[in-house]
Each structure stands twice: as structure tokens, then as C-alpha cells.
N, C-alpha and C. Protein backbone atom coordinates (compact mmCIF):
# COMPACT_ATOMS: atom_id res chain seq x y z
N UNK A 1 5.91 -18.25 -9.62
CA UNK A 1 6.61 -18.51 -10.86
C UNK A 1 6.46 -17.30 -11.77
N UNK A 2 7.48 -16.62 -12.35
CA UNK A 2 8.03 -16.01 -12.84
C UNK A 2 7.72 -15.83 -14.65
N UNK A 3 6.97 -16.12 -15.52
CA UNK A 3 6.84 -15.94 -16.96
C UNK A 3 7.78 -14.60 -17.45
N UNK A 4 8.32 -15.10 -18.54
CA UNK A 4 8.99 -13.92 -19.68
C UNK A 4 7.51 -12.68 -19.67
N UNK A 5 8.19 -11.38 -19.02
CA UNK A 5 7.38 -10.39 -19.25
C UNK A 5 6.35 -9.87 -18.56
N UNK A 6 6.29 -11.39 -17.32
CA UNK A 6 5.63 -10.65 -16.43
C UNK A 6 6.34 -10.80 -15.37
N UNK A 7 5.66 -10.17 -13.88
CA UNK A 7 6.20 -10.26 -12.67
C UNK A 7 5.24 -10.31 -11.69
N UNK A 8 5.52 -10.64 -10.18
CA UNK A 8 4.51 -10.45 -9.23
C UNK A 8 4.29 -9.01 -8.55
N UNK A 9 3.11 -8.91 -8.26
CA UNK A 9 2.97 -7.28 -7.33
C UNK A 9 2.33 -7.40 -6.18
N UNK A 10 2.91 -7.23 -5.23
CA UNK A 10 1.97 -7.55 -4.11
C UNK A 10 1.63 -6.24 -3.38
N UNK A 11 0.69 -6.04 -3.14
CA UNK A 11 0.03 -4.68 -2.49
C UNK A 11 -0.35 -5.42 -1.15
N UNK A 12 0.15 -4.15 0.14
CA UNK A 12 -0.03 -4.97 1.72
C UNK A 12 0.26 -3.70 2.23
N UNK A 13 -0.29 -3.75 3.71
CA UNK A 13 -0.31 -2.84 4.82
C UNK A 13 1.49 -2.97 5.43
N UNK A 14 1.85 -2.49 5.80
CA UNK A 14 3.59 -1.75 6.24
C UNK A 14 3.50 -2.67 7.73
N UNK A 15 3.97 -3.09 8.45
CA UNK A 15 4.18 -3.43 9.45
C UNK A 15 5.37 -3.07 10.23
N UNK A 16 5.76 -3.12 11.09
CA UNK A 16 7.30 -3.03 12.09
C UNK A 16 8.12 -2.92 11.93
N UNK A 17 8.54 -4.21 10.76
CA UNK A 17 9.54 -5.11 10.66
C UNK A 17 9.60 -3.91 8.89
N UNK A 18 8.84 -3.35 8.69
CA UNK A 18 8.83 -2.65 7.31
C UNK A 18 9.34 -1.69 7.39
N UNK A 19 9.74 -0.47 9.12
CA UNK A 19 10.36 0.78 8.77
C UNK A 19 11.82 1.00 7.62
N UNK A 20 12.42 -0.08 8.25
CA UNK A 20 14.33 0.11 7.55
C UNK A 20 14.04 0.29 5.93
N UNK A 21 13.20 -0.59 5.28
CA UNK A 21 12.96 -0.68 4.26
C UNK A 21 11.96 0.67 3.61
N UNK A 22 11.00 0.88 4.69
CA UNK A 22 10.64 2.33 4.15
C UNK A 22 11.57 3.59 4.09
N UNK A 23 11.96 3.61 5.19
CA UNK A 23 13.10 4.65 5.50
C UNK A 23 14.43 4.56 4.45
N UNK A 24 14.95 3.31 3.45
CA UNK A 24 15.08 3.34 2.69
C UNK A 24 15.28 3.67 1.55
N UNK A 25 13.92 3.34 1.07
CA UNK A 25 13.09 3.90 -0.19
C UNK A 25 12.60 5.68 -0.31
N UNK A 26 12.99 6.18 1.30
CA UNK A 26 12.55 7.91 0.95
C UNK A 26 13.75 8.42 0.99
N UNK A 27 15.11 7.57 1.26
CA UNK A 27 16.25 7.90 0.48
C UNK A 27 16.38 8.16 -0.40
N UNK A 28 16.36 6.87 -1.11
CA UNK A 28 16.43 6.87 -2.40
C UNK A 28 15.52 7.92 -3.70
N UNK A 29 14.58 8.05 -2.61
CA UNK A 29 13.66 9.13 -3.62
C UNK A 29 13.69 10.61 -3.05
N UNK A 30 14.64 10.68 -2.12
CA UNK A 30 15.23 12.15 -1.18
C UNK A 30 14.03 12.94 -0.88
N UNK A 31 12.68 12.35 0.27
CA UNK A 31 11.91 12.60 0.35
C UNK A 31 11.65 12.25 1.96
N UNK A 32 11.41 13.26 2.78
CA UNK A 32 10.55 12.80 3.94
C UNK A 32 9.63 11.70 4.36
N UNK A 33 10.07 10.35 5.04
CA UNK A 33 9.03 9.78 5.41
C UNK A 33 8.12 9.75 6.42
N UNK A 34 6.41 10.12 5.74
CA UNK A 34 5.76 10.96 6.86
C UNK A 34 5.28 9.65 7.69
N UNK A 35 4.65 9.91 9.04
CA UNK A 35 4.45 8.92 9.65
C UNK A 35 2.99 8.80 9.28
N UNK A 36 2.49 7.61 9.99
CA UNK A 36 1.25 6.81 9.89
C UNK A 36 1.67 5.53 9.26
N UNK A 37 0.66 5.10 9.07
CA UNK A 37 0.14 3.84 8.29
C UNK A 37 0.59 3.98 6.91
N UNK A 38 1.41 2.91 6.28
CA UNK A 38 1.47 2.74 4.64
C UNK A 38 1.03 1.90 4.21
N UNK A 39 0.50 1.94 2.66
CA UNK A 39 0.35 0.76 1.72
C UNK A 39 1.65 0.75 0.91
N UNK A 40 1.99 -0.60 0.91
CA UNK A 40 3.29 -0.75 0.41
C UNK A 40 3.18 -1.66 -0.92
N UNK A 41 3.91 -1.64 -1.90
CA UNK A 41 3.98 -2.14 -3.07
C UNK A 41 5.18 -3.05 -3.48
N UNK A 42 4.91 -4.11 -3.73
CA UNK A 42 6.69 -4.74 -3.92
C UNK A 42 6.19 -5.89 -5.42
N UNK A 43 7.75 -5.83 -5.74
CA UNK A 43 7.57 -6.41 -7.02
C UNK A 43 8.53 -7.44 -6.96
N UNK A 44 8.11 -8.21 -7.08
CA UNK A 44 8.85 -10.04 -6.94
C UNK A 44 9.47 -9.86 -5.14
N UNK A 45 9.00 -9.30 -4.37
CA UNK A 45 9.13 -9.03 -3.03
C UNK A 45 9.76 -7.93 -2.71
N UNK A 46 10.21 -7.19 -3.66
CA UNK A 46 11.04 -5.79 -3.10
C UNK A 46 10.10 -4.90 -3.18
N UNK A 47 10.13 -3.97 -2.38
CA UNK A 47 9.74 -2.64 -1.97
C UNK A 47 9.93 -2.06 -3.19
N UNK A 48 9.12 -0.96 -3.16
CA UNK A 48 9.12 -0.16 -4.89
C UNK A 48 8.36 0.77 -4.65
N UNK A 49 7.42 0.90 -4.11
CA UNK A 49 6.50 1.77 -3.60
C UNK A 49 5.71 1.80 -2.06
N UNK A 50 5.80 3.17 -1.88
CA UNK A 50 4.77 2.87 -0.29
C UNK A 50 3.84 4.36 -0.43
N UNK A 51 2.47 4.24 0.09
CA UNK A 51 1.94 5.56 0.12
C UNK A 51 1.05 5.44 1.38
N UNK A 52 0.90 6.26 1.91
CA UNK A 52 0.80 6.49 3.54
C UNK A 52 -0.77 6.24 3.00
N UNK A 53 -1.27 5.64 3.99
CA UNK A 53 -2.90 5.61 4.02
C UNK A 53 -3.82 6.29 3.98
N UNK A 54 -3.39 7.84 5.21
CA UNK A 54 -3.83 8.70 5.26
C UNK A 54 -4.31 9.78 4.08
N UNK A 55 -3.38 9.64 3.31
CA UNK A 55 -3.02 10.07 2.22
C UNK A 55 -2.01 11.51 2.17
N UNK A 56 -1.40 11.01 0.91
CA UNK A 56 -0.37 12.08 0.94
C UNK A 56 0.46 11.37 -0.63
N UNK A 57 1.93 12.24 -0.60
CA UNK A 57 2.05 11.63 -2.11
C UNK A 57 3.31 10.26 -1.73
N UNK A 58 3.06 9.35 -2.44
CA UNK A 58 3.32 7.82 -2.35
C UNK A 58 5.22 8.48 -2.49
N UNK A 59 5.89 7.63 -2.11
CA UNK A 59 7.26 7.50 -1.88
C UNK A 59 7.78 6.47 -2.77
N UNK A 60 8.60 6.43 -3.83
CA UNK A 60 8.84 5.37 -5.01
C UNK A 60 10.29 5.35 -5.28
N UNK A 61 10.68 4.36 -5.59
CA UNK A 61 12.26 4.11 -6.44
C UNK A 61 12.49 4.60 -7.20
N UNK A 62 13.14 5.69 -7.33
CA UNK A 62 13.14 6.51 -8.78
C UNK A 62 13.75 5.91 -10.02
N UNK A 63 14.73 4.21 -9.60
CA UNK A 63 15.33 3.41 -10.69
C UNK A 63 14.20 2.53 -11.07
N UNK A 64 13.45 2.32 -10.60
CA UNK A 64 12.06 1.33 -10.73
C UNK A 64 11.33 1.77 -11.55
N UNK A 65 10.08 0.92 -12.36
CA UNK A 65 9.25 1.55 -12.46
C UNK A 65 8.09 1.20 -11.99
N UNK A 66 7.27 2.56 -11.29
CA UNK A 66 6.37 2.38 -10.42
C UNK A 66 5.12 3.23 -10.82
N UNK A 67 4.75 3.67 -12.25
CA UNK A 67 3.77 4.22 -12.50
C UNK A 67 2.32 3.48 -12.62
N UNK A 68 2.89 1.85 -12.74
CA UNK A 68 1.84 0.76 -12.95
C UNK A 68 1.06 0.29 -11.47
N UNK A 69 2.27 0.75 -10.33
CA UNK A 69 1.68 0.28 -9.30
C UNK A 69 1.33 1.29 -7.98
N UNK A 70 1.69 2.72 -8.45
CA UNK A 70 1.06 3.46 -7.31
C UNK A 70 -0.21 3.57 -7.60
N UNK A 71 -1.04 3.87 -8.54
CA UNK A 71 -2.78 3.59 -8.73
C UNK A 71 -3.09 2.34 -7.79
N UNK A 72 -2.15 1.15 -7.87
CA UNK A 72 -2.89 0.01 -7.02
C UNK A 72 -2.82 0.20 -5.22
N UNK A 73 -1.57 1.08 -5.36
CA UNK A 73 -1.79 2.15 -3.71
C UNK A 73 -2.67 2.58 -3.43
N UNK A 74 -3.14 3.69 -4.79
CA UNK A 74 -4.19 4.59 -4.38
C UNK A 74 -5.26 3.75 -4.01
N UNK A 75 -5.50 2.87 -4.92
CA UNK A 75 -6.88 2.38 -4.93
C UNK A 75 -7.31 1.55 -3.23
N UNK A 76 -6.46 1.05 -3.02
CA UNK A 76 -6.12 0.25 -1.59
C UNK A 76 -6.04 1.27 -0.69
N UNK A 77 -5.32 2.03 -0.52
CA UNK A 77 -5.56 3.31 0.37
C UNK A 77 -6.87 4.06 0.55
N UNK A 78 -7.96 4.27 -0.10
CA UNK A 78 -8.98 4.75 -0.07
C UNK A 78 -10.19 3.52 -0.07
N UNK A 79 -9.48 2.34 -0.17
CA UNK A 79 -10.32 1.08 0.55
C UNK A 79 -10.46 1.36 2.39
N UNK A 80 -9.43 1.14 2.60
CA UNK A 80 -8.98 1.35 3.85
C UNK A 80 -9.05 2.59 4.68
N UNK A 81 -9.26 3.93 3.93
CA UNK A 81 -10.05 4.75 4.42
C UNK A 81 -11.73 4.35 4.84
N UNK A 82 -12.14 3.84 3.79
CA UNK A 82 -13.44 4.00 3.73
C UNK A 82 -13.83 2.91 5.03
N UNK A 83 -13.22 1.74 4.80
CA UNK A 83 -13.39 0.77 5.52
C UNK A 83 -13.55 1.31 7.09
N UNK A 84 -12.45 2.32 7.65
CA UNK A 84 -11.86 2.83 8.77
C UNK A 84 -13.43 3.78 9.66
N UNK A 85 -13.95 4.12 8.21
CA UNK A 85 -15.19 5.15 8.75
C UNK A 85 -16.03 4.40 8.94
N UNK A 86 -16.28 3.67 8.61
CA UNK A 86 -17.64 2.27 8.87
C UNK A 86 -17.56 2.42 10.58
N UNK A 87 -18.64 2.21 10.61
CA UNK A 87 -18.90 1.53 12.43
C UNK A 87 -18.64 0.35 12.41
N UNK A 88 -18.14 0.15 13.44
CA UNK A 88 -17.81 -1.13 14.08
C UNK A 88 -18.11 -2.68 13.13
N UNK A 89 -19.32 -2.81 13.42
CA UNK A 89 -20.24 -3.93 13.14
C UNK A 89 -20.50 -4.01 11.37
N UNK A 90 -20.61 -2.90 10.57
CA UNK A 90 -20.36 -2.76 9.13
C UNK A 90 -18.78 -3.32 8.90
N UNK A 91 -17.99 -2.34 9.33
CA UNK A 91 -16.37 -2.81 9.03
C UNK A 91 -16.28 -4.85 9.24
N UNK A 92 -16.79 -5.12 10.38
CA UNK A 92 -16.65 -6.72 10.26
C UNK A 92 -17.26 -7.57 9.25
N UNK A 93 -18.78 -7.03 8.42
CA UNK A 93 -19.47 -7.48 7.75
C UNK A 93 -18.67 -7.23 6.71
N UNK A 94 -18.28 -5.78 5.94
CA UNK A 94 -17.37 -5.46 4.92
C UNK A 94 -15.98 -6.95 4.48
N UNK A 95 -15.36 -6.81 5.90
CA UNK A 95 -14.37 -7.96 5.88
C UNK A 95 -15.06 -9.25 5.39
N UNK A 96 -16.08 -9.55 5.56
CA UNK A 96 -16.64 -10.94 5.41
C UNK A 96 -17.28 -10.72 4.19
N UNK A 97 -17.72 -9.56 3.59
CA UNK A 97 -18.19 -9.34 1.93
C UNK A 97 -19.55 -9.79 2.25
N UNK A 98 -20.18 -9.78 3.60
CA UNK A 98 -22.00 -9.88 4.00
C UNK A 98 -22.23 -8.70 3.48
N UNK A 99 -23.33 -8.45 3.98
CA UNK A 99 -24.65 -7.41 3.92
C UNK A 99 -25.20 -7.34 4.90
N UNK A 100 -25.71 -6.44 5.86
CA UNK A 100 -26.40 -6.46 6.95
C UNK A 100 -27.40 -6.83 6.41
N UNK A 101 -28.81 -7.00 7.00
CA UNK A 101 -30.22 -7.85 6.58
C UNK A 101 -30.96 -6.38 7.08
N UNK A 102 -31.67 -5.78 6.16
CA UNK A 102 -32.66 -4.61 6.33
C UNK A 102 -32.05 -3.51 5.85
């Protein structure tokens, strides 16, 4: 549900079914879309932003505005780095918000 003035933002990992829509959006912003992994940004479900995981500079709607929600890229993108360097057995505990014991 929808309130006067605000909107929804959903921040999520890019999947399959997400290229047309990325490939898209680096139209629209006449920009190379590099490959890898994206964090993608959508506002009441549309695409608006995507920034590669790896890192690099985020790809945006230039009719949109997206200054409020590429920081929530960044910030998610360097989750997911960090997460990626963990060993194995940390990364599963991380997901579950444990603590190893010692």
C-alpha cells in the first residue's frame, strides 16, 4: 500500500529473468552493461537502478530519481562482497545472524 509521498524500494540480487530489463536500463542511461552479478533497485516494482556487485559505477534511469537509492546498492553490494570472502561455514552462520562459539 501506497501512502501520499511515499513509495516502495526494494533492493534484490538480478536473476535471469532480469537481463531484458537490465539491458534496458543501460539504454536508457547510454552506458555499457558490464557483466557479473547485480544489485538491483526498483521502486513500486520497476527497475531504476542496478549496480554490479563486483563493483563498478551503478547503471540508473536518468528520468528517475535514483540518488536516494543507489547508496542502498552500495551498501548491499559490499554486504555481499564481504559475505562472499567468509569461509564456507562463517558465510552460513552470517545468513543465520549466529556467532560461532569461541
Amino acid at each position: 500500500m501506497t501512502r501520499s509521498g511515499s513509495f516502495q524500494i526494494t533492493v534484490r540480487l538480478a536473476g535471469d529473468a532480469d537481463r531484458a530489463a537490465l539491458e534496458r536500463l543501460a539504454v536508457l542511461d547510454a552506458k555499457a552493461l558490464p557483466g557479473g552479478p547485480f544489485v538491483l533497485g526498483l521502486v513500486e516494482g520497476e527497475l531504476v537502478a542496478a549496480l554490479p556487485v563486483r563493483g563498478g559505477r551503478p547503471v540508473a534511469d536518468p528520468f528517475r530519481r535514483t540518488a536516494e537509492i543507489v547508496p542502498l546498492l552500495e551498501l548491499r553490494a559490499a554486504q555481499l562482497r564481504r559475505e562472499a570472502a567468509m569461509p564456507p561455514r562463517r558465510r552460513v552462520l552470517a545468513r543465520l545472524r549466529l556467532r560461532p562459539a569461541g
